[in-house]
Protein backbone atom coordinates (compact mmCIF):
# COMPACT_ATOMS: atom_id res chain seq x y z
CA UNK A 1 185.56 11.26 -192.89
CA UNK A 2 185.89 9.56 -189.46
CA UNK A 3 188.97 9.63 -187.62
CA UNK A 4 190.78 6.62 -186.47
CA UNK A 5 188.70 3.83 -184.29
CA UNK A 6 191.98 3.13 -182.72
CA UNK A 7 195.24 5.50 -182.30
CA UNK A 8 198.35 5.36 -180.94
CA UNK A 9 201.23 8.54 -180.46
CA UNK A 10 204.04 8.07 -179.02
CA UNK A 11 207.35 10.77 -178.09
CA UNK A 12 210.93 10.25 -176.35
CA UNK A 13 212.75 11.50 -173.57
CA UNK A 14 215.76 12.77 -173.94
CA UNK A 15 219.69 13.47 -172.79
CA UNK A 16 221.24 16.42 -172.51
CA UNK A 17 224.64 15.98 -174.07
CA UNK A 18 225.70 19.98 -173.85
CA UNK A 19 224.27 22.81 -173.37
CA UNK A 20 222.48 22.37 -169.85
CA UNK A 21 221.13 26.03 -168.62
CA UNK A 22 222.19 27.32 -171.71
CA UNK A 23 219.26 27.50 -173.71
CA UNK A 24 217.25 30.05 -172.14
CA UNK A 25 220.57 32.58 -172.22
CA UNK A 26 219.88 31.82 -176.00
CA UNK A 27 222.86 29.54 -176.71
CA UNK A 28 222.80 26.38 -179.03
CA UNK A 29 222.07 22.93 -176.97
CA UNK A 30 222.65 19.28 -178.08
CA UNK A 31 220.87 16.96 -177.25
CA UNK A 32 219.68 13.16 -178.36
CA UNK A 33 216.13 11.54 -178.41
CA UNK A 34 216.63 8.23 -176.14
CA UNK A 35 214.64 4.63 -175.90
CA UNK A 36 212.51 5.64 -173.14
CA UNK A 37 208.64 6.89 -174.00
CA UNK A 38 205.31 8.15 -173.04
CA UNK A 39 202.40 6.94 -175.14
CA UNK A 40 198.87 7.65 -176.02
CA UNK A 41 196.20 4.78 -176.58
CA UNK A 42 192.91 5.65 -177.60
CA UNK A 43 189.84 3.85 -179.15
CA UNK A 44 186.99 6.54 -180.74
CA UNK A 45 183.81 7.00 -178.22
CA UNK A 46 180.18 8.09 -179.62
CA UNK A 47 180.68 10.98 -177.77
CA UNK A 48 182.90 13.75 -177.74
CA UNK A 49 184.31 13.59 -174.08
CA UNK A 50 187.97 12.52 -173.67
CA UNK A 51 188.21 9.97 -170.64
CA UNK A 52 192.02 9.58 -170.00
CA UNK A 53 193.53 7.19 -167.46
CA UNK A 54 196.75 7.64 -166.43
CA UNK A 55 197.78 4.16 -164.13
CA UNK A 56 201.81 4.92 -163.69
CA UNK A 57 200.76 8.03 -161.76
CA UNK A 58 197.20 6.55 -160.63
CA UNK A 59 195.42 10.05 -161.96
CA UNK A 60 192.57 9.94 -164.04
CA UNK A 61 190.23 13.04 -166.08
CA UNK A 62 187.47 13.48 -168.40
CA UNK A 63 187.45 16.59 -170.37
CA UNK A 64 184.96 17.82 -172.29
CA UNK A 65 186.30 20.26 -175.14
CA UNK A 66 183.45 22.24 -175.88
CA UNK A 67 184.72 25.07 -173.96
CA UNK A 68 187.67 26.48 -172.45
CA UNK A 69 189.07 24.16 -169.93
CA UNK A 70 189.53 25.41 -166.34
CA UNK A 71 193.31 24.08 -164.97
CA UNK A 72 192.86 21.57 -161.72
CA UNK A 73 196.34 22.43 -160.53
CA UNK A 74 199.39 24.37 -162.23
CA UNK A 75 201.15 22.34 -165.16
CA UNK A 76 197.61 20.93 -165.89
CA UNK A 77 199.15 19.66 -169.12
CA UNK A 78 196.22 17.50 -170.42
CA UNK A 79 194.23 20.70 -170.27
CA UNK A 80 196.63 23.57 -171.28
CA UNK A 81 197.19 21.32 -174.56
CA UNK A 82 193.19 21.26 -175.53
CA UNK A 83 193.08 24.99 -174.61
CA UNK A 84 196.13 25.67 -176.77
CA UNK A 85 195.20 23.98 -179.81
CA UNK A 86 191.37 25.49 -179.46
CA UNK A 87 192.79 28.67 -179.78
CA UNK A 88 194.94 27.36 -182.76
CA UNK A 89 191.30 26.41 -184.35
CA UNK A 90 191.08 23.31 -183.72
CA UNK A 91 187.63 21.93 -183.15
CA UNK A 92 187.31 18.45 -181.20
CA UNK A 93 184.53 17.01 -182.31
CA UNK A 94 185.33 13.05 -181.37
CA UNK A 95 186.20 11.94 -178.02
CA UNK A 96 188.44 9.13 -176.93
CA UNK A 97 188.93 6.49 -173.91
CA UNK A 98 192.33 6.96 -173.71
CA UNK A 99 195.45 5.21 -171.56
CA UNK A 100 198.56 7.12 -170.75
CA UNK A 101 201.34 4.68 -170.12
CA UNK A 102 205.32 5.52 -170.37
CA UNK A 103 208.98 4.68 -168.93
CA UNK A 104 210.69 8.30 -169.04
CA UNK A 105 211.74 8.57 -165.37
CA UNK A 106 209.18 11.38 -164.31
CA UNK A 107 210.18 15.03 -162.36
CA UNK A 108 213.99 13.50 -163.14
CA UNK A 109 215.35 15.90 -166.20
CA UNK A 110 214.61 13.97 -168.97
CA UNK A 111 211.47 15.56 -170.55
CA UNK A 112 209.07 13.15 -169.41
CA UNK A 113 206.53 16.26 -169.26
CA UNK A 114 207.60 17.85 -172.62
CA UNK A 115 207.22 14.17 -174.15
CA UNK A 116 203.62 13.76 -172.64
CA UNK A 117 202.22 16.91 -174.29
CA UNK A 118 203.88 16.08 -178.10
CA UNK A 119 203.01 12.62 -177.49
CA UNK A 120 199.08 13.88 -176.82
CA UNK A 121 199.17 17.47 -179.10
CA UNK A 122 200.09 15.07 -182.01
CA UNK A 123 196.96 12.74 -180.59
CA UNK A 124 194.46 15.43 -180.36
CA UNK A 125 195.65 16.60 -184.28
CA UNK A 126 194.97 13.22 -185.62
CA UNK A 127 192.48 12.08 -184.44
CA UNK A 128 190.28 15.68 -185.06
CA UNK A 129 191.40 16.82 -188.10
CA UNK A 130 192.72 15.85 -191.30
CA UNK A 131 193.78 19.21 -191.86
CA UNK A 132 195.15 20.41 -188.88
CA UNK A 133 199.23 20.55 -188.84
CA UNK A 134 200.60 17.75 -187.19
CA UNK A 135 204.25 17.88 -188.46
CA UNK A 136 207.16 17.24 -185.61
CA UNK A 137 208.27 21.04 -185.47
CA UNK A 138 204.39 22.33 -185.12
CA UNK A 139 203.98 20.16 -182.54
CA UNK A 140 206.85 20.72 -180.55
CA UNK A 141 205.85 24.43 -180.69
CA UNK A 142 202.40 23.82 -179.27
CA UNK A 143 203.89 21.98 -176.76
CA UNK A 144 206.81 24.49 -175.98
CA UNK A 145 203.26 26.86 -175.51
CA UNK A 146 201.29 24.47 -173.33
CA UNK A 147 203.95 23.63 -171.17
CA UNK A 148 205.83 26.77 -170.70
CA UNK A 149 203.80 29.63 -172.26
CA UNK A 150 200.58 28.85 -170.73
CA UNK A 151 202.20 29.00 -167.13
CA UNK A 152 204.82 31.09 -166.92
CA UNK A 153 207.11 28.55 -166.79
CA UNK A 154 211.24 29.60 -167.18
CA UNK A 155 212.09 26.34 -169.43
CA UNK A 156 213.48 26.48 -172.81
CA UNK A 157 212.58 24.48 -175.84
CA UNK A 158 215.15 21.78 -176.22
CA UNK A 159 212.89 19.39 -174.90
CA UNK A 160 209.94 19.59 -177.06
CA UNK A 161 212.37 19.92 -180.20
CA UNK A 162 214.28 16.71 -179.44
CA UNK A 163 211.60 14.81 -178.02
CA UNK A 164 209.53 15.35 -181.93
CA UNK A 165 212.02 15.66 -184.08
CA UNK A 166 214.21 12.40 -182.42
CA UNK A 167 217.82 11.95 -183.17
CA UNK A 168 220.95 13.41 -182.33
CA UNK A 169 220.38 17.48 -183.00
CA UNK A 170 222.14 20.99 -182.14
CA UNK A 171 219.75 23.20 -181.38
CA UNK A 172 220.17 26.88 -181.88
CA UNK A 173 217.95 28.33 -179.32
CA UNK A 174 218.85 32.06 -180.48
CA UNK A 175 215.88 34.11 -182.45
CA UNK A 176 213.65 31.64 -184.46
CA UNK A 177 215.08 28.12 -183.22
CA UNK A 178 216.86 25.63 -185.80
CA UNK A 179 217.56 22.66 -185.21
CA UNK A 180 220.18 20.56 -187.18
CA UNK A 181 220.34 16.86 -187.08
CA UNK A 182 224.28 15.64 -186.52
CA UNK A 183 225.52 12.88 -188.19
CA UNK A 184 227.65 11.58 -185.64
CA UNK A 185 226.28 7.66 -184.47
CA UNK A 186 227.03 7.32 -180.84
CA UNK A 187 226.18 4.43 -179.01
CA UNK A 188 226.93 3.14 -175.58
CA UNK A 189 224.66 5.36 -173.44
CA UNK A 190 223.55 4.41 -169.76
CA UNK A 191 221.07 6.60 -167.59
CA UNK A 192 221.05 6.80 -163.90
CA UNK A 193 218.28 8.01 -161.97
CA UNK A 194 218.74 9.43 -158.66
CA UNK A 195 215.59 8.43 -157.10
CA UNK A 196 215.79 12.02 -156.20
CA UNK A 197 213.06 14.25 -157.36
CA UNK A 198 214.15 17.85 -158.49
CA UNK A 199 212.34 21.40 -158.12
CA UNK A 200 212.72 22.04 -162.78
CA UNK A 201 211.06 26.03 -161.77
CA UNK A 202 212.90 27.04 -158.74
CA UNK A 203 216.31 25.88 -160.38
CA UNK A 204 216.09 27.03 -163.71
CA UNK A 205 214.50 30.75 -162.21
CA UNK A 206 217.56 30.93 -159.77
CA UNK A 207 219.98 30.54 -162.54
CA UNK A 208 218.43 32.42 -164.93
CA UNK A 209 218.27 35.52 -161.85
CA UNK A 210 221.85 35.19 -161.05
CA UNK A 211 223.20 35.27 -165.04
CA UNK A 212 221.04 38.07 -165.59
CA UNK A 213 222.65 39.93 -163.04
CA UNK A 214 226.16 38.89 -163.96
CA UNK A 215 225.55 39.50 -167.63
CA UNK A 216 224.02 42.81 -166.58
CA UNK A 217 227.89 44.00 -164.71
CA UNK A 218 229.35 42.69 -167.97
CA UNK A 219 227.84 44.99 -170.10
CA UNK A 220 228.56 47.65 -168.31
CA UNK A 221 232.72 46.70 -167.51
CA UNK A 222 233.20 45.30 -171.18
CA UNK A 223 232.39 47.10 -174.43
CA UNK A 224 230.46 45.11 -176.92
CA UNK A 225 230.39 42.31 -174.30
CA UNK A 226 228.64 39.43 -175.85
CA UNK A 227 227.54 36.04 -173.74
CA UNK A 228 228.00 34.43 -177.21
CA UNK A 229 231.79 35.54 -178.60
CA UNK A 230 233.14 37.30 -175.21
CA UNK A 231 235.94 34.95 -174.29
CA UNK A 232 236.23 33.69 -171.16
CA UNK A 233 239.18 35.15 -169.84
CA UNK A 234 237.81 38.62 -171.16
CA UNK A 235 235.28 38.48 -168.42
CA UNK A 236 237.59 36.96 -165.78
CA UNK A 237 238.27 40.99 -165.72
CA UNK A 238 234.92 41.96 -164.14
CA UNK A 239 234.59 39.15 -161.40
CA UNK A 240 235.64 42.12 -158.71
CA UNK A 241 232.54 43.45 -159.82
CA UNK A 242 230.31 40.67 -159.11
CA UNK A 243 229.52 38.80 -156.32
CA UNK A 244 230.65 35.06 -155.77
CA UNK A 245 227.82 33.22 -157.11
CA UNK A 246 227.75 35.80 -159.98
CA UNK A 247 231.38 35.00 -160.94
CA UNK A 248 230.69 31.31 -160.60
CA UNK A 249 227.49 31.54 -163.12
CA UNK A 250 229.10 33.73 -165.67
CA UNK A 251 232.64 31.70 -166.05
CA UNK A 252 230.54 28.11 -165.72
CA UNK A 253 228.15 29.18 -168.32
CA UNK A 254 230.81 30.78 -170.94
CA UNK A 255 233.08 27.52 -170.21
CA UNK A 256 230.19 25.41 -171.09
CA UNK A 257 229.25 27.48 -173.96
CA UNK A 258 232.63 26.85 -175.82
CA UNK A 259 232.61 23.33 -174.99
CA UNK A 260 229.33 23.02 -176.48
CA UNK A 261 230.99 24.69 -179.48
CA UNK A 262 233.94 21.89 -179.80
CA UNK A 263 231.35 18.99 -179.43
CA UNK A 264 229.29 20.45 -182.11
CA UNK A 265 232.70 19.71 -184.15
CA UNK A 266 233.08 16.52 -183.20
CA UNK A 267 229.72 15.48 -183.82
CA UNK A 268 229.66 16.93 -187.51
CA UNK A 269 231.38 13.47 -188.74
CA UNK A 270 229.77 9.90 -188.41
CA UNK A 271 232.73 8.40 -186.13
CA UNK A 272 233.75 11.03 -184.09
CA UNK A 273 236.48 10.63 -181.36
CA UNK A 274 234.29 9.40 -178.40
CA UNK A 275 236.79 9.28 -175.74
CA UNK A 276 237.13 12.98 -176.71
CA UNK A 277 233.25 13.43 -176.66
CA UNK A 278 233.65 11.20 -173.03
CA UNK A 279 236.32 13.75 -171.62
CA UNK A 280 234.46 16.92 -172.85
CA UNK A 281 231.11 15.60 -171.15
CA UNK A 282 233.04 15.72 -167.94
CA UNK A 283 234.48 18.93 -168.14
CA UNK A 284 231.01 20.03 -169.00
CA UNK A 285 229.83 18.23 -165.88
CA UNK A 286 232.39 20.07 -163.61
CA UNK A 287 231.41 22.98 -164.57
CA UNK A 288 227.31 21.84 -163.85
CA UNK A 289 228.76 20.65 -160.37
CA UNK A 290 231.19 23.49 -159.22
CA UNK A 291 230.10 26.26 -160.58
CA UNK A 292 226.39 26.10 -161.88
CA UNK A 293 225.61 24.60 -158.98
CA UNK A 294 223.22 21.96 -159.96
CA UNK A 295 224.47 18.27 -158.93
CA UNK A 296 224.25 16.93 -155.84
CA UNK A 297 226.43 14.86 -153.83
CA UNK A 298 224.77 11.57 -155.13
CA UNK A 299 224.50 12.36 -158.73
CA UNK A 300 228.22 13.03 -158.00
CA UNK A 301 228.63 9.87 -156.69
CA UNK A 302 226.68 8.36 -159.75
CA UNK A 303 228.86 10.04 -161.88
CA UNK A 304 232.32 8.86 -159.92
CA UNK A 305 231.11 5.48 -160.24
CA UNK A 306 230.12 5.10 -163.81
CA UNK A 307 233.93 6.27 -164.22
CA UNK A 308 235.40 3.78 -162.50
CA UNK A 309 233.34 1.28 -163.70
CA UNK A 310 234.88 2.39 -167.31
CA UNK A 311 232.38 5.03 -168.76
CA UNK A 312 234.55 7.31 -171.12
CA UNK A 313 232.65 10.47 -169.61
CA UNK A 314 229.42 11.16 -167.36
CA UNK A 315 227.37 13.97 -166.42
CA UNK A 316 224.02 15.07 -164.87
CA UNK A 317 221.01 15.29 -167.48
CA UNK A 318 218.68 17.79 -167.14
CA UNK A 319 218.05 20.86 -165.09
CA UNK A 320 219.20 19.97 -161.17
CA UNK A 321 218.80 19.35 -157.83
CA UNK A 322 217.98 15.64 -158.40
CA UNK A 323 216.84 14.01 -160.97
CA UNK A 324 218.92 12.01 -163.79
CA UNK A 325 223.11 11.71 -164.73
CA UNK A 326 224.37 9.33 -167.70
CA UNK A 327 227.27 8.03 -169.03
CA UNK A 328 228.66 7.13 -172.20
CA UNK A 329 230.49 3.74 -172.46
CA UNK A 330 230.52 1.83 -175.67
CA UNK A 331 230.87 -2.08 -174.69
CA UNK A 332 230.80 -1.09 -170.82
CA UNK A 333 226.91 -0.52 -170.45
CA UNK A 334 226.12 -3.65 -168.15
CA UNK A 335 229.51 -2.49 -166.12
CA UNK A 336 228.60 0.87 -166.05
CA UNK A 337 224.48 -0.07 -164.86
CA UNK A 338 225.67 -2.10 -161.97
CA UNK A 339 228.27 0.41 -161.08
CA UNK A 340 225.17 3.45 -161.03
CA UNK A 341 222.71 0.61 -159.17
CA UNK A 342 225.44 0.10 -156.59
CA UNK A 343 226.10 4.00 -156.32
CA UNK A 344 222.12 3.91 -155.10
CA UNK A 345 220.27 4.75 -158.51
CA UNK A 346 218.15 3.04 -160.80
CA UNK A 347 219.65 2.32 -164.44
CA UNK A 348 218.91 2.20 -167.69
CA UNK A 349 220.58 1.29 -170.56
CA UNK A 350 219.22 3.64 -173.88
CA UNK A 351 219.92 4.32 -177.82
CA UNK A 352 218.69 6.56 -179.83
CA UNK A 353 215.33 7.24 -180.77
CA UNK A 354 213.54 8.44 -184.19
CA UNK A 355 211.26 10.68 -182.07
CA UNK A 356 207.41 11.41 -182.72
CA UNK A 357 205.96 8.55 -183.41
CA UNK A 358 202.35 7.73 -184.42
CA UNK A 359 200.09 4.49 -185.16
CA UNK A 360 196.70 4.11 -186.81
CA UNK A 361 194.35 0.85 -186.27
């Protein structure tokens, strides 16, 4: 049977709500697919080559998947996908001329990479094979494994997850991961981008260095110390033991933990309290600011200035350093867009998005 003669796939970026640096300590995240994409377009060749253009980045390559594909540069992702899913047996036998186009702001912490490779793993699997799995959570975890796995990477999963699956989800990142779609409807989201671009690998490895050394002194001060139950004023009682930044990472992170707990409550019912959900988002951003460490002075700004402009909370998105905040501000979105535009970044206004996404001819 031939595969399609024209395809289309299709995944969302996404927002961070809670749960930013959390998920590689193993804590639950949540997090919500949003309206901004990265698709695939491809119409079937006689050939088996894949000839991708890629005009919003002006980058261009032809692969051939016979073989093993060797990497141009790190984070290679349109290779470490074919590569991964070769060694998951699939065979690609049909190639594609195929354009990349999308509107997730990119290198800004919104999963604009982790969208790419879900929006192209679930291309390659449909348009090969009939057989091969192509279901949401498979293709998240290929992704997860050609984005992170294949290089080393320190990232998590909640971006592959939330990008396929789409919705509004807590994600427990713990063991085997689960993620459990929340039936709260929240609307009234804007997203700011800095116009800054952020270093994803050098921030995430620094913060996952310093917690490991703070949880390390914890474990040795506090009996049965646990970076999921310990409370937080439990290991106030070692900070003599650590040094500053240590202190700083281990009460940001535990304060952010059981905020992430009390949204997950919230969020369990349809019409949740949103001016609650607004003030916890800004304790949560605090915490990102003063103590994580992550923000900078014009994502602050950002922030500030969705606030005045009547946002019921705000917050950066993503992993730091640059890159993305948003706001939430049912019926103040066009307020809240010129108030982030006037703080210096570019806005968007965004809903919610079904996630994974794909389209025959």
């Amino acid at each position: 049977m031939l595969p399609p003669g024209r395809l289309t796939t299709s995944a969302p970026g996404r927002l961070c709500l809670f749960g930013e640096h959390q998920d590689f300590l193993g804590l639950p995240v949540i997090a919500l697919a949003v309206t901004r994409e990265i698709a695939f377009t491809g119409t079937r060749r006689e050939d088996s080559l894949f000839r991708i253009d890629l005009p919003d980045i002006d980058d261009h390559d032809e692969i051939d998947p016979g073989n093993e594909l060797t990497y141009r540069h790190r984070r290679d992702y349109l290779r470490s996908a074919v590569n991964v899913l070769r060694r998951e047996g699939l065979r690609c036998r049909y190639g594609y001329d195929i354009t990349v186009r999308g509107n997730i702001p990119i290198n800004a912490g919104c999963g604009s990479s982790s969208a790419m490779l879900n929006a192209w793993i679930a291309f390659l699997a449909v348009s090969q094979s009939d057989a091969f799995p192509r279901d949401p959570v498979t293709v998240a975890r290929l992704a997860h494994r050609a984005e992170v796995i294949e290089f080393n990477e320190p990232g998590g999963m909640m971006d592959h997850y939330t990008s396929a699956l789409g919705g509004l989800l807590h994600i427990r990142t713990e063991g085997e991961i689960e993620c459990t779609r929340l039936p709260a409807m929240l609307e009234g989201f804007v997203l700011g981008d800095s116009l800054t671009p952020k270093d994803t690998t050098t921030t995430l490895a620094r913060s996952r260095q310093a917690m490991a050394r703070a949880v390390a002194v914890a474990r040795q001060e506090i009996n049965g110390f646990s970076i999921h139950e310990t409370p937080v004023e439990d290991a106030r009682g070692v900070f003599a033991n650590l040094e500053v930044r240590g202190q700083e990472m281990l009460e940001g992170n535990l304060i952010n933990r059981d905020l992430c707990v009390a949204a997950r409550r919230l969020l369990g019912a349809e019409d949740p309290d949103v001016a609650e959900i607004g003030r916890l988002l800004q304790e949560h951003h605090e915490q990102l600011s003063r103590n994580i460490q992550i923000s900078t002075e014009k994502i602050d700004r950002m922030v500030e200035a969705a606030l005045a402009a009547g946002a019921l909370g705000a917050k950066i998105n993503g992993s730091g350093g640059g890159g993305c905040m948003f706001a939430l501000a049912p019926g103040r979105q066009e307020q809240v867009a010129a108030a982030i535009e006037s703080a210096g970044g570019k806005a968007y206004i965004v809903e919610s998005h079904p996630g994974l996404t794909v389209t025959v001819e």
